[in-house]
Protein backbone atom coordinates (compact mmCIF):
# COMPACT_ATOMS: atom_id res chain seq x y z
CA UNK A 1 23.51 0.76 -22.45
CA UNK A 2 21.01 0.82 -25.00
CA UNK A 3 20.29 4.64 -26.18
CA UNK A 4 16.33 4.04 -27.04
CA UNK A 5 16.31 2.95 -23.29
CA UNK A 6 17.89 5.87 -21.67
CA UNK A 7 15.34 7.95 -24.09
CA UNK A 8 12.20 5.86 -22.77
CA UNK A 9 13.55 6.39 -19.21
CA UNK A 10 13.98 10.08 -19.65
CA UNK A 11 10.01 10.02 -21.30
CA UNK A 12 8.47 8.27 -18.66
CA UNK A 13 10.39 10.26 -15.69
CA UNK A 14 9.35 13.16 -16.80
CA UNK A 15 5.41 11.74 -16.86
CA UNK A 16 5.68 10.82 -13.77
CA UNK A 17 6.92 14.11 -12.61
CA UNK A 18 4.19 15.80 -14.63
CA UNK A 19 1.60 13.58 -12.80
CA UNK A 20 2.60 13.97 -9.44
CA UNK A 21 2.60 17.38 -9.84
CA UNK A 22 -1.09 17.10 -11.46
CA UNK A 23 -1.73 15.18 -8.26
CA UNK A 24 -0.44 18.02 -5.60
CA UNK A 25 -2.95 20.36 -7.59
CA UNK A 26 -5.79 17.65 -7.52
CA UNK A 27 -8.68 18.50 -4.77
CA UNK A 28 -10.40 15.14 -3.15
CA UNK A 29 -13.04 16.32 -0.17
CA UNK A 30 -14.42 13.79 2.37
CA UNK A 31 -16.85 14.01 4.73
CA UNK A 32 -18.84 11.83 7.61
CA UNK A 33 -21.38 12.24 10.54
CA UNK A 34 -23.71 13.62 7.86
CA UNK A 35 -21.20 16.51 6.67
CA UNK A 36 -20.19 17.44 10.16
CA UNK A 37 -16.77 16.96 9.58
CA UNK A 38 -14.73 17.89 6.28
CA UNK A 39 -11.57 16.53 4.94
CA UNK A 40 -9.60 18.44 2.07
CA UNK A 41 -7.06 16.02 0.87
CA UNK A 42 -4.35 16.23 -2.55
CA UNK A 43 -3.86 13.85 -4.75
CA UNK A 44 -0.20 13.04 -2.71
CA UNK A 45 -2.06 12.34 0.67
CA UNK A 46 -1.30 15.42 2.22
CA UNK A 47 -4.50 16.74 4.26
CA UNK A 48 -5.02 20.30 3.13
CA UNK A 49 -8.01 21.15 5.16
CA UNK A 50 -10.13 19.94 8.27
CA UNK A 51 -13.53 21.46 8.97
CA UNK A 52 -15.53 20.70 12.11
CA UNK A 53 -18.55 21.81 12.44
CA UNK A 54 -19.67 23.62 15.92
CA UNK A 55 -23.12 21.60 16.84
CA UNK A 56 -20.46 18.28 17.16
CA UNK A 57 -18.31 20.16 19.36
CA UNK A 58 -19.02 19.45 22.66
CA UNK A 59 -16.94 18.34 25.44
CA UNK A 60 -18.49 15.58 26.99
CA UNK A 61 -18.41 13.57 23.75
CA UNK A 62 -15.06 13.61 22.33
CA UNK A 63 -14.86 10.28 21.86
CA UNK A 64 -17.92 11.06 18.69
CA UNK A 65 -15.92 13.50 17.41
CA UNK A 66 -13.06 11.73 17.47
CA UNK A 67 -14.26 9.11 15.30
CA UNK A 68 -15.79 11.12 12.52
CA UNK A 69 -12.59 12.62 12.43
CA UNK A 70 -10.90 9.35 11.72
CA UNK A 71 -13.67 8.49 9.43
CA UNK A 72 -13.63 11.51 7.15
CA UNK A 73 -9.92 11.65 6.90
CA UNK A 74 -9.93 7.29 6.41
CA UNK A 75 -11.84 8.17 3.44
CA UNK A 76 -10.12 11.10 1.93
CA UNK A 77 -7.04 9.11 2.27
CA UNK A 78 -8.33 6.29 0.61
CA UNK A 79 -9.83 8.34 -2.13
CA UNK A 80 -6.85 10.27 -3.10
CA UNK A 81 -4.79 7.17 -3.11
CA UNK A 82 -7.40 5.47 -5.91
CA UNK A 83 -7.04 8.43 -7.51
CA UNK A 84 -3.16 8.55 -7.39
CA UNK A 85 -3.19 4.80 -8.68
CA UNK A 86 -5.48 5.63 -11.43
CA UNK A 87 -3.06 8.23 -12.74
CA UNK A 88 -0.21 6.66 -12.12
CA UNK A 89 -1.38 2.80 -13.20
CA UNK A 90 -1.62 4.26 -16.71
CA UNK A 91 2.15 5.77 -17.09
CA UNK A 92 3.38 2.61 -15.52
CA UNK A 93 1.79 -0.10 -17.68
CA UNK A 94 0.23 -1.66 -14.74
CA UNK A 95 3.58 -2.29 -13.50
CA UNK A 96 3.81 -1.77 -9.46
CA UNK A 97 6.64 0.18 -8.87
CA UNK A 98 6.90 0.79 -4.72
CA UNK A 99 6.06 4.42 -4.21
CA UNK A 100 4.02 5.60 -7.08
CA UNK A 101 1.86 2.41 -7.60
C-alpha cells in the first residue's frame, strides 16, 4: 500500500477526531411555545438540557406540552446536525461518508 496514503489517512483521522470532539464541546439551544420550553443540545445530538417552564405545566393539557417538547428538541436536533455537517462536510471534501456526513 501506498505510504503517502496511509499518511493522508492518519491526517484526516485525526481531523475528524479533533472535530467531533469540537462538536461534544459545541452548545446549540432551541426553544418553542414562545421560550416556554428549552432544549440544550451538542454538536453529537446528545440533549444536554431540557427546561420547562412552570406557567405550561398544567395537568389538564399535556397533550400542549407534549408537543412543544417535541418541537424544541425537533429543532435542536436538526440544528446540531447542520452544524455537525458543516464541520464535518469540510474535512471530508464533500464526500458522504455514513456516520459523520
Amino acid at each position: 500500500m501506498n505510504l503517502s496514503i496511509l499518511n493522508q489517512a492518519r491526517e484526516l483521522k485525526s481531523k475528524l477526531d479533533k472535530a467531533q470532539k469540537e462538536l461534544n464541546n459545541t452548545i446549540v439551544e432551541a426553544d418553542s411555545g414562545k421560550g416556554a420550553v428549552k432544549v440544550v443540545i451538542n454538536g453529537q445530538q446528545k440533549i444536554q438540557s431540557i427546561k420547562i417552564s412552570p406557567e405550561v405545566i398544567d395537568p389538564d393539557k399535556a397533550e400542549h406540552l407534549e408537543k412543544l417538547v417535541l418541537e424544541a428538541v425537533s429543532e435542536a436536533i436538526a440544528k446540531s446536525q447542520k452544524l455537525a455537517a458543516k464541520q464535518l462536510r469540510g474535512l471530508t471534501g464533500g464526500f458522504k461518508i455514513p456516520g459523520l456526513t
